[in-house]
PDB file of N, CA and C in Angstrom:
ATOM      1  N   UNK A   1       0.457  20.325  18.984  1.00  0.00           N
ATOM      2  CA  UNK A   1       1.713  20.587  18.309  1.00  0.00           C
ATOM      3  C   UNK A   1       1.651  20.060  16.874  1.00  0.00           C
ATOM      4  N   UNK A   2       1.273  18.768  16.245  1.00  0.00           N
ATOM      5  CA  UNK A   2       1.276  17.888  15.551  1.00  0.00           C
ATOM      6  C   UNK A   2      -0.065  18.873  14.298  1.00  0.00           C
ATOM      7  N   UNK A   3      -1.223  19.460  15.396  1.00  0.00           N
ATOM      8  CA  UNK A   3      -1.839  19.969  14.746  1.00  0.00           C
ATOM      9  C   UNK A   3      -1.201  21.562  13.598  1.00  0.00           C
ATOM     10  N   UNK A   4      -0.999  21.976  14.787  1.00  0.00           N
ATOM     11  CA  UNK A   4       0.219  23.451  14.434  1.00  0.00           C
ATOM     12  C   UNK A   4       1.474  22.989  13.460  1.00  0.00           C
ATOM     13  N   UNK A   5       1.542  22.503  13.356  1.00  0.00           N
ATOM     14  CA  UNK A   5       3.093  22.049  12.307  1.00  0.00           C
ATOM     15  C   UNK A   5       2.269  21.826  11.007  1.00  0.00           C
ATOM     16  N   UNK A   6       1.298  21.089  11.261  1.00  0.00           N
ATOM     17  CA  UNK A   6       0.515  20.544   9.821  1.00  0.00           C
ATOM     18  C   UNK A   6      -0.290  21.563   9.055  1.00  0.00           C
ATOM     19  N   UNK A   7      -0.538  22.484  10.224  1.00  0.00           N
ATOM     20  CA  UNK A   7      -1.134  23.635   9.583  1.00  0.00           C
ATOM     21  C   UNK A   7      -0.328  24.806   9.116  1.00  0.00           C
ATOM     22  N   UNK A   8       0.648  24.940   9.546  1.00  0.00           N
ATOM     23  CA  UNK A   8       1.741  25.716   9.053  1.00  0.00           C
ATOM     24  C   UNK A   8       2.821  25.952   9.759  1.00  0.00           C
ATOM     25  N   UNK A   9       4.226  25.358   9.302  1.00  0.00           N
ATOM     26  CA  UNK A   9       5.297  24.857   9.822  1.00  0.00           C
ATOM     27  C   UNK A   9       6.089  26.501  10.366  1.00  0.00           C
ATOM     28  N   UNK A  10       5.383  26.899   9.667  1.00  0.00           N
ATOM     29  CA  UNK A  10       6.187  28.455   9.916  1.00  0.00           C
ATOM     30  C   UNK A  10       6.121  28.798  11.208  1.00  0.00           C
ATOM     31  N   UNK A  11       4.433  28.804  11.344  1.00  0.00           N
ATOM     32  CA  UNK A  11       3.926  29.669  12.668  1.00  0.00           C
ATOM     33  C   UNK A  11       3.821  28.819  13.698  1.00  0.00           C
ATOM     34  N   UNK A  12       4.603  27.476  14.051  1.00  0.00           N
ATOM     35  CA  UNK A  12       3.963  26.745  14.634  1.00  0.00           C
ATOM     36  C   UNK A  12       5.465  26.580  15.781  1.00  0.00           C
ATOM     37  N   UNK A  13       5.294  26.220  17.086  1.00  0.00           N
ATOM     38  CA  UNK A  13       5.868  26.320  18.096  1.00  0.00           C
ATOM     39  C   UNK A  13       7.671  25.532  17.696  1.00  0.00           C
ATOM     40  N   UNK A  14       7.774  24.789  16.878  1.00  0.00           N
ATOM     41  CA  UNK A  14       8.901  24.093  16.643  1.00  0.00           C
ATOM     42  C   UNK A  14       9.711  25.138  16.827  1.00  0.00           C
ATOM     43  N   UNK A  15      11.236  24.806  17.107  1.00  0.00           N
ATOM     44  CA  UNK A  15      12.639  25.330  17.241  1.00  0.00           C
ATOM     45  C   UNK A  15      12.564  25.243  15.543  1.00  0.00           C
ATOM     46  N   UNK A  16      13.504  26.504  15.410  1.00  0.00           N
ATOM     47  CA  UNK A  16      13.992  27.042  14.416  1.00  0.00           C
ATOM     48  C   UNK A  16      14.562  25.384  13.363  1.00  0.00           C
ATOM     49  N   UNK A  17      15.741  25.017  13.949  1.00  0.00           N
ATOM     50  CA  UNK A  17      15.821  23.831  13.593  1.00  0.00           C
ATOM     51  C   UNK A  17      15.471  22.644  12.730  1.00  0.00           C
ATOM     52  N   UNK A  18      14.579  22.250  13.913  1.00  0.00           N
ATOM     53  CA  UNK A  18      13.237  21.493  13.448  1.00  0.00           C
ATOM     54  C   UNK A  18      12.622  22.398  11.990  1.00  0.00           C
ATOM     55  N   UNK A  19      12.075  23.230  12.153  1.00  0.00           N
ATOM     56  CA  UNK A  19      11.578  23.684  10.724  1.00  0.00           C
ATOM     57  C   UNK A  19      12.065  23.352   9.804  1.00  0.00           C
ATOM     58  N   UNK A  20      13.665  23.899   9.634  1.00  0.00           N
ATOM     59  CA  UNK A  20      14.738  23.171   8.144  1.00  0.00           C
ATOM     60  C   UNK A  20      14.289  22.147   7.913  1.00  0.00           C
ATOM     61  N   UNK A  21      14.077  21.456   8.927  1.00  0.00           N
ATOM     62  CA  UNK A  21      14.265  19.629   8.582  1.00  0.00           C
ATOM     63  C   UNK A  21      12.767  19.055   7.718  1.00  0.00           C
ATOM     64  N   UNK A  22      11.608  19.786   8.682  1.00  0.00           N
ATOM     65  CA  UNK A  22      10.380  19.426   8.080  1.00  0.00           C
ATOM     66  C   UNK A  22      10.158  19.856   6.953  1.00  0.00           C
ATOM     67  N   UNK A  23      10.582  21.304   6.296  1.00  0.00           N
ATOM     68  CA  UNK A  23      10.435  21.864   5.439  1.00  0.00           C
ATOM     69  C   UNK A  23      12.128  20.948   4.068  1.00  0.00           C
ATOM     70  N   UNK A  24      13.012  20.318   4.752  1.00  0.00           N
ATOM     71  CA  UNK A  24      13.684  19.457   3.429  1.00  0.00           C
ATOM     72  C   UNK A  24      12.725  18.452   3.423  1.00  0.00           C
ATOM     73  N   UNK A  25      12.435  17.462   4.750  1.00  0.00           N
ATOM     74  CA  UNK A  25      11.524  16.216   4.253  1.00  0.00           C
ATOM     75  C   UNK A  25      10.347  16.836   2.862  1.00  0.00           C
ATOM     76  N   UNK A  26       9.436  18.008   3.960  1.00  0.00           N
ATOM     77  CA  UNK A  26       8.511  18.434   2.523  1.00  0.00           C
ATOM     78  C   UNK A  26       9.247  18.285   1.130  1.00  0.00           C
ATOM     79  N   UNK A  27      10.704  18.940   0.608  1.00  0.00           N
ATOM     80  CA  UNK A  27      11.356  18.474  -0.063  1.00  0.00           C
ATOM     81  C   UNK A  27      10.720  17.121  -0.682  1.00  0.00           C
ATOM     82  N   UNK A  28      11.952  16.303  -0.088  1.00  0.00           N
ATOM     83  CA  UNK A  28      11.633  14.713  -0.119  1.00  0.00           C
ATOM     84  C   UNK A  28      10.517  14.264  -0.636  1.00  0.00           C
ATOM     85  N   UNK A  29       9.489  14.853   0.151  1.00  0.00           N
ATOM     86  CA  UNK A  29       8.548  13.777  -0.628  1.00  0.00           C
ATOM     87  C   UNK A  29       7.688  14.498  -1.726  1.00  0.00           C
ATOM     88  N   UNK A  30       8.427  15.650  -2.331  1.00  0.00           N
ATOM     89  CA  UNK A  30       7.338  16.248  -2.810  1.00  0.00           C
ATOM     90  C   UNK A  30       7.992  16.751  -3.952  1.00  0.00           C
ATOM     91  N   UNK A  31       9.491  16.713  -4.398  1.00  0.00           N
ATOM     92  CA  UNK A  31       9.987  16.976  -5.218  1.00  0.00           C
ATOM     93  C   UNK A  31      11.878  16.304  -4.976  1.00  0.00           C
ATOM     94  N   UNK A  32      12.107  14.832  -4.733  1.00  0.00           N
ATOM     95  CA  UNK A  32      13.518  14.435  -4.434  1.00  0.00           C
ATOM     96  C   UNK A  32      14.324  14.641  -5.588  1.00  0.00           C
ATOM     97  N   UNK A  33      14.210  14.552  -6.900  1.00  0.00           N
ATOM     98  CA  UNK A  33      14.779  14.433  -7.913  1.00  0.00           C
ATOM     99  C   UNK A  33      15.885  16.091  -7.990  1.00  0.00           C
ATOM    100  N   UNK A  34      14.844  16.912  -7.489  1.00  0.00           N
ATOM    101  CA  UNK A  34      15.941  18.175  -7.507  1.00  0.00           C
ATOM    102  C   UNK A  34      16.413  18.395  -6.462  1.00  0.00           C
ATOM    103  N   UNK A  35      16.681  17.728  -5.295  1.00  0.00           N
ATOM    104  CA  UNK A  35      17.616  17.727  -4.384  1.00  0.00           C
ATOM    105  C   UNK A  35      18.875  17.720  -4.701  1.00  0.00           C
ATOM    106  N   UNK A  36      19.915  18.048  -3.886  1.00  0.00           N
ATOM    107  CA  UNK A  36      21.231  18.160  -4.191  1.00  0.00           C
ATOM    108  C   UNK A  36      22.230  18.849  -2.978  1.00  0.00           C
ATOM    109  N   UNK A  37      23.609  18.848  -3.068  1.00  0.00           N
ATOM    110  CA  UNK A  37      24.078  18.907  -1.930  1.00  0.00           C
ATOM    111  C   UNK A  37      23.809  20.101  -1.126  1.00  0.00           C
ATOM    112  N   UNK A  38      23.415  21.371  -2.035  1.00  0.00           N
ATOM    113  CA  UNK A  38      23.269  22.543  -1.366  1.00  0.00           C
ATOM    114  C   UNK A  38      21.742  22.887  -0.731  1.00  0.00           C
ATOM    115  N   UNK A  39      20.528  21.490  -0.730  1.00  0.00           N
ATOM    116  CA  UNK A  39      19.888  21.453   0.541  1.00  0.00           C
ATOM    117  C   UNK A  39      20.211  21.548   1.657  1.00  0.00           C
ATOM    118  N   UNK A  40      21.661  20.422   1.450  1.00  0.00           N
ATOM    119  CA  UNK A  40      21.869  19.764   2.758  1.00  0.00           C
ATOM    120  C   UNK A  40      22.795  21.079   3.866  1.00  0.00           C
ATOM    121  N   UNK A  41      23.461  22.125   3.307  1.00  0.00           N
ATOM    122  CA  UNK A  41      23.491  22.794   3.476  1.00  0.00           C
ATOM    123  C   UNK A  41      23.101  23.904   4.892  1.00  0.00           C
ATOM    124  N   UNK A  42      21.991  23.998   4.593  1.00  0.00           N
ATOM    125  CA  UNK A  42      21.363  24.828   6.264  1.00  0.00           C
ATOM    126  C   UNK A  42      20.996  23.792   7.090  1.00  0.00           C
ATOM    127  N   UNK A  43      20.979  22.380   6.408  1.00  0.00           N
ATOM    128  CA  UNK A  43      20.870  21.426   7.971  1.00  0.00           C
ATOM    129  C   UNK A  43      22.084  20.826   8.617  1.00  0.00           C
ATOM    130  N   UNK A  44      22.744  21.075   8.146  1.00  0.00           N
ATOM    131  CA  UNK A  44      24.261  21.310   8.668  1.00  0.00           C
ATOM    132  C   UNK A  44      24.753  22.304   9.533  1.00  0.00           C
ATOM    133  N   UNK A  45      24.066  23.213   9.019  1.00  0.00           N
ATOM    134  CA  UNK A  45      24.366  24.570   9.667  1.00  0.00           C
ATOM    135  C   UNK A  45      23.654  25.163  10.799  1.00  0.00           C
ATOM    136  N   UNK A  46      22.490  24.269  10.594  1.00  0.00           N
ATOM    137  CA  UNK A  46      21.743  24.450  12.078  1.00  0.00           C
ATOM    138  C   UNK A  46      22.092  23.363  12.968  1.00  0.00           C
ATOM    139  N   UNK A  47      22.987  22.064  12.982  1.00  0.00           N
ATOM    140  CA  UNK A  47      23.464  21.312  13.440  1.00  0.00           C
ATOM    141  C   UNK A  47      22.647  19.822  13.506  1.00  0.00           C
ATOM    142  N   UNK A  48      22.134  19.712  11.853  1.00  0.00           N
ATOM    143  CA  UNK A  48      22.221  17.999  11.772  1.00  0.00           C
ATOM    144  C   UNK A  48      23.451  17.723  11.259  1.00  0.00           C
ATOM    145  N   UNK A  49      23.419  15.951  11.348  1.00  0.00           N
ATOM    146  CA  UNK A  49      24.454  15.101  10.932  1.00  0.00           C
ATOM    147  C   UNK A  49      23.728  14.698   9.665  1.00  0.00           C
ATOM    148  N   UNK A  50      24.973  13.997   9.132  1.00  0.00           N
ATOM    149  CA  UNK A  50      24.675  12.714   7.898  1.00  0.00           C
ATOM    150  C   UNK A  50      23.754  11.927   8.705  1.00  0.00           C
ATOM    151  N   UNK A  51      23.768  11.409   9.490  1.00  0.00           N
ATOM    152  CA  UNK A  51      22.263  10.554  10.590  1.00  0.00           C
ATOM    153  C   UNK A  51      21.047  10.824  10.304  1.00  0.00           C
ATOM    154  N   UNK A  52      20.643  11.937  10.605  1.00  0.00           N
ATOM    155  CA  UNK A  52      19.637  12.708  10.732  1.00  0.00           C
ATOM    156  C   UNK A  52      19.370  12.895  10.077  1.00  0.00           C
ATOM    157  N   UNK A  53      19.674  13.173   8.805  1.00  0.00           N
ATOM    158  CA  UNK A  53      19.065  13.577   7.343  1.00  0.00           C
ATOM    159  C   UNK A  53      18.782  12.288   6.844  1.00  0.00           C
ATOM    160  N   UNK A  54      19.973  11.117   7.226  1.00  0.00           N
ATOM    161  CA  UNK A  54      19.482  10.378   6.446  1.00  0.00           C
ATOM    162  C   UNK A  54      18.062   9.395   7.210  1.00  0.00           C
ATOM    163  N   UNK A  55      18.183   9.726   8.604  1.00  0.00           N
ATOM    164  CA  UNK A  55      16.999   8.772   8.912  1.00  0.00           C
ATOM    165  C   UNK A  55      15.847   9.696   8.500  1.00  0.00           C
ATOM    166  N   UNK A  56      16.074  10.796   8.275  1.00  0.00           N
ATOM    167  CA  UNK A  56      14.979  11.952   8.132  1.00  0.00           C
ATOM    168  C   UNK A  56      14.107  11.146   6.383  1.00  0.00           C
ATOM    169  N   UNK A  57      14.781  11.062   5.595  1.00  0.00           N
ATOM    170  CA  UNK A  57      15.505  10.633   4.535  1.00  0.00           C
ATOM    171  C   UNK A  57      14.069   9.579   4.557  1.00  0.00           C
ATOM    172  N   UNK A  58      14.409   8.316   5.572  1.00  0.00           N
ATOM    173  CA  UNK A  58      14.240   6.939   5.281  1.00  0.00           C
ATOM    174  C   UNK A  58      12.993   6.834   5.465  1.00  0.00           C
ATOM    175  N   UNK A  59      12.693   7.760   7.030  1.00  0.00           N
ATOM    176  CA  UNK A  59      11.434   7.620   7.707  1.00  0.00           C
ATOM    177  C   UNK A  59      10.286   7.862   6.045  1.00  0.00           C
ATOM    178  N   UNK A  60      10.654   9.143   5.761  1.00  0.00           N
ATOM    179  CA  UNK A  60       9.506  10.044   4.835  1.00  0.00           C
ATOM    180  C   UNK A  60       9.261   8.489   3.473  1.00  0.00           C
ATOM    181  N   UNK A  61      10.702   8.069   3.268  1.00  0.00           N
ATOM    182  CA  UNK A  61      10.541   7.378   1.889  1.00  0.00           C
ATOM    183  C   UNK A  61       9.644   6.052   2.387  1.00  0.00           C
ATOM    184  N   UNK A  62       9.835   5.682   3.538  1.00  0.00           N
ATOM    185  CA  UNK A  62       8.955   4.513   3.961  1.00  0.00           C
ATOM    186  C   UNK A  62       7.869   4.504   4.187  1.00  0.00           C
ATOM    187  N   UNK A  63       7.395   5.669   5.021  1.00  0.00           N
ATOM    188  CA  UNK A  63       6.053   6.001   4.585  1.00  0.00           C
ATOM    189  C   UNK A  63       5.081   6.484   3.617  1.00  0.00           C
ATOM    190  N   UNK A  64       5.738   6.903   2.577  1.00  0.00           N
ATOM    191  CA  UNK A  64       5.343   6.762   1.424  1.00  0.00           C
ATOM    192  C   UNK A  64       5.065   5.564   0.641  1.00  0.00           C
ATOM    193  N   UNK A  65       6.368   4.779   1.191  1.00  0.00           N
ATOM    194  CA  UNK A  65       5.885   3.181   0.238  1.00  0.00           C
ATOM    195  C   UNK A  65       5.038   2.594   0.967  1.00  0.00           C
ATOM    196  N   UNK A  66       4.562   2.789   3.040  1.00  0.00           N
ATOM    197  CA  UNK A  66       3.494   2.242   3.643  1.00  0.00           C
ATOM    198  C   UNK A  66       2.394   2.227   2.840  1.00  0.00           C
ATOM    199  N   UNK A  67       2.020   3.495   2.762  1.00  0.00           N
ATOM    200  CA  UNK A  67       1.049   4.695   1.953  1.00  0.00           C
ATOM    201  C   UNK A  67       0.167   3.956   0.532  1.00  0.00           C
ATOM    202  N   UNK A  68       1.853   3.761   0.045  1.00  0.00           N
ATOM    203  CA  UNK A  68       1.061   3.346  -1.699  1.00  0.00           C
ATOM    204  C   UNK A  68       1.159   1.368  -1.781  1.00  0.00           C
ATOM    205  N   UNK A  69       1.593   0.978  -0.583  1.00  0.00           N
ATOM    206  CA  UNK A  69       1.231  -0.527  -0.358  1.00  0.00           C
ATOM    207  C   UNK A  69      -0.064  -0.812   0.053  1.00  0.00           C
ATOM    208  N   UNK A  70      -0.812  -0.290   1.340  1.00  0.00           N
ATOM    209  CA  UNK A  70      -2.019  -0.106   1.637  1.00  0.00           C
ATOM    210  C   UNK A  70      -2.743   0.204   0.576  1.00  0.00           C
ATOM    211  N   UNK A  71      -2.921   1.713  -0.161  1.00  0.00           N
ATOM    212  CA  UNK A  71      -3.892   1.993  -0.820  1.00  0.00           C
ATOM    213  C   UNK A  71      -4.010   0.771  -2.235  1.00  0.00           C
ATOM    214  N   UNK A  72      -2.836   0.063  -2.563  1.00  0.00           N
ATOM    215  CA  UNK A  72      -2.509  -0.484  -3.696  1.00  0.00           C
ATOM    216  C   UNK A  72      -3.204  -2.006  -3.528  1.00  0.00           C
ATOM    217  N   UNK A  73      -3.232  -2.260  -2.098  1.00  0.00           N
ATOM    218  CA  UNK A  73      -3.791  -3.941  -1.860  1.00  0.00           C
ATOM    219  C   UNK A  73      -4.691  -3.891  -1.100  1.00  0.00           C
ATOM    220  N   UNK A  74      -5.588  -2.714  -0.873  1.00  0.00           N
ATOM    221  CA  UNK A  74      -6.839  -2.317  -0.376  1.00  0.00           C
ATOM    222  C   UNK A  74      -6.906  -3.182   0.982  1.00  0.00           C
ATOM    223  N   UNK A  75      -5.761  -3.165   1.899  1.00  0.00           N
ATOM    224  CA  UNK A  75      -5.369  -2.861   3.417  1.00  0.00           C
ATOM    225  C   UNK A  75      -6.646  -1.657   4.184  1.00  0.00           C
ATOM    226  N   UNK A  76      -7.585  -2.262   4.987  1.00  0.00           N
ATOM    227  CA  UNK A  76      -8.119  -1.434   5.377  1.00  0.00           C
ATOM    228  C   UNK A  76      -7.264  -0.270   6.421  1.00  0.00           C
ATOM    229  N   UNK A  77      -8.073   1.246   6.564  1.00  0.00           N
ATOM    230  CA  UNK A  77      -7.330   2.028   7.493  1.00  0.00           C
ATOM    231  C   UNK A  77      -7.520   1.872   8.614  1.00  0.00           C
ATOM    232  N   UNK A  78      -7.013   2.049   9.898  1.00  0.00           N
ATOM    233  CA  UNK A  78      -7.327   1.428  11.105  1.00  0.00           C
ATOM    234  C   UNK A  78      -8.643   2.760  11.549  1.00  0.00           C
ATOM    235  N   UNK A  79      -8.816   2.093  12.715  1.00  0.00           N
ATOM    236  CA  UNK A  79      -9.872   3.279  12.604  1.00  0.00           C
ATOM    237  C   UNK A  79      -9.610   4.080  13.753  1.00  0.00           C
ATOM    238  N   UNK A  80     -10.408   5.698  13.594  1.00  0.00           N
ATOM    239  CA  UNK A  80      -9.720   6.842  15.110  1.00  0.00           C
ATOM    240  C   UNK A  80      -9.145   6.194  16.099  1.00  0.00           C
ATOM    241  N   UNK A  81     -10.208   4.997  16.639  1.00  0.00           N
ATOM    242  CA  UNK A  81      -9.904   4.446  18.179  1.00  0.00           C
ATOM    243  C   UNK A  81      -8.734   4.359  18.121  1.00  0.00           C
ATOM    244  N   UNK A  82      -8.159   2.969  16.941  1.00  0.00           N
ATOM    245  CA  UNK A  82      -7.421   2.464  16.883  1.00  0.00           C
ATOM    246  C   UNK A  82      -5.923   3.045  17.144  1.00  0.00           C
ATOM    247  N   UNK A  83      -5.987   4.386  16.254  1.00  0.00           N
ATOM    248  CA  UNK A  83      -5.242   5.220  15.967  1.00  0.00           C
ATOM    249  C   UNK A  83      -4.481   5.976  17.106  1.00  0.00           C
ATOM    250  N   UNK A  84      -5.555   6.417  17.916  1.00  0.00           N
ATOM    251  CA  UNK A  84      -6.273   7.224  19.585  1.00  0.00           C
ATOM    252  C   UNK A  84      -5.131   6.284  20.378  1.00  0.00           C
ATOM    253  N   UNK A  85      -5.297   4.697  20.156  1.00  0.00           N
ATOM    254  CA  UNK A  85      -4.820   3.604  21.126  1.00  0.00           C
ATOM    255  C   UNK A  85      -3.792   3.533  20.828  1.00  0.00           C
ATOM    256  N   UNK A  86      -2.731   3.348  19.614  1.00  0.00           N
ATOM    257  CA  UNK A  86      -1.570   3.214  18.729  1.00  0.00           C
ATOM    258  C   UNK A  86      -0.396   5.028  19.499  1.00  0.00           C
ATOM    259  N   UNK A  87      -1.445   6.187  19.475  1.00  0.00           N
ATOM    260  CA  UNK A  87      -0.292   6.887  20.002  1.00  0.00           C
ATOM    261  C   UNK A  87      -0.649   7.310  21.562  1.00  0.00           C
ATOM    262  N   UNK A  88      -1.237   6.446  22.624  1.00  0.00           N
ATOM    263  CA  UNK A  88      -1.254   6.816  23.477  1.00  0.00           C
ATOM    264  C   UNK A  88       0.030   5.950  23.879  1.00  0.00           C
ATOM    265  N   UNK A  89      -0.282   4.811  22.966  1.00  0.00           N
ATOM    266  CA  UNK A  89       1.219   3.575  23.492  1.00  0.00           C
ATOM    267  C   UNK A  89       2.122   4.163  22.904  1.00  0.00           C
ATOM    268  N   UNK A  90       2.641   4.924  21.995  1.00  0.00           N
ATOM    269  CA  UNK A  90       3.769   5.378  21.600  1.00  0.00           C
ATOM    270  C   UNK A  90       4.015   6.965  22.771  1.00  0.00           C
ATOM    271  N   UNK A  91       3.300   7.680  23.281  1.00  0.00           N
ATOM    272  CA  UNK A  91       3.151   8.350  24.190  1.00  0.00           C
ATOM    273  C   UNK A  91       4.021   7.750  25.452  1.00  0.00           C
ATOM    274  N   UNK A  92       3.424   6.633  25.930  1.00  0.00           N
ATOM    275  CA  UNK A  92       3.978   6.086  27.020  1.00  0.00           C
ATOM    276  C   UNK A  92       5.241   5.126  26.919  1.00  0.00           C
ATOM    277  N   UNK A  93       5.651   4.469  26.223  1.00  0.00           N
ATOM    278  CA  UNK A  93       6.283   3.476  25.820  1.00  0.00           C
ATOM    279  C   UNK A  93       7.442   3.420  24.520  1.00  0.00           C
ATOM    280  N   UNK A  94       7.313   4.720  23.896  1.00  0.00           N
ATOM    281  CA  UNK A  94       8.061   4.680  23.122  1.00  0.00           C
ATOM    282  C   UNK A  94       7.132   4.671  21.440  1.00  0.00           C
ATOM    283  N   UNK A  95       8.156   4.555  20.410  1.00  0.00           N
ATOM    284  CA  UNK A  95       7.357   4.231  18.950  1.00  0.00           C
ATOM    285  C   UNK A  95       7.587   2.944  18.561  1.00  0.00           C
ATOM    286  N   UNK A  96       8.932   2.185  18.948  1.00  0.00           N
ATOM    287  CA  UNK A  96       9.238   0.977  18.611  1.00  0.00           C
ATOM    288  C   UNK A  96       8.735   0.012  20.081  1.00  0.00           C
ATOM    289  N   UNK A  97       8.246  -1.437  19.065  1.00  0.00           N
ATOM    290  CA  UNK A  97       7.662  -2.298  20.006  1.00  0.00           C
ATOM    291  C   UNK A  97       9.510  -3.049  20.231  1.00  0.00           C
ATOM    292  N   UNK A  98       9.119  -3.830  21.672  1.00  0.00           N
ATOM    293  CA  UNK A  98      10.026  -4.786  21.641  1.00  0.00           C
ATOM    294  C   UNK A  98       9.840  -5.870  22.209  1.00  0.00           C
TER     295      UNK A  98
END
């Protein structure tokens, strides 16, 4: 799935929905400055909230600052295994530790 979305959000199994959303984040992180209320617009209309956009919002901007903290303080990357091991536990258990 993860593969199919990344390769093209269009053709790829997601609900209609879902697409808006991936295709505003693309937005987000790829041009925020010309955002404005009439994005928000068809994700309303396909039935997000103020919530949802905005965690949509937070997730993208945080991983971006993950992104340029790592590459910036030469944080090594974890490696496949690691990676392999990180979403089999988010698979089973959720994404947040507790």
């Amino acid at each position: 799935m993860v593969a199919a979305v990344l390769d093209d959000v269009d053709s790829s199994p997601l609900p209609a929905h879902e697409k808006l959303l991936i295709r505003f984040v693309d937005k987000v992180n790829s041009d925020s400055p010309s955002i404005t209320v009439a994005d928000m617009q068809p994700l309303y209309a396909a039935g997000w909230d103020d919530n949802a956009i905005y965690y949509a919002i937070t997730v993208c901007a945080l991983f971006n600052f993950y992104n340029r903290w790592i590459d910036a303080t030469g944080v090594h990357p974890l490696s496949p295994e690691a990676h392999r091991h990180g979403a089999k536990r988010s698979a089973t258990v959720g994404y947040a530790r507790k």
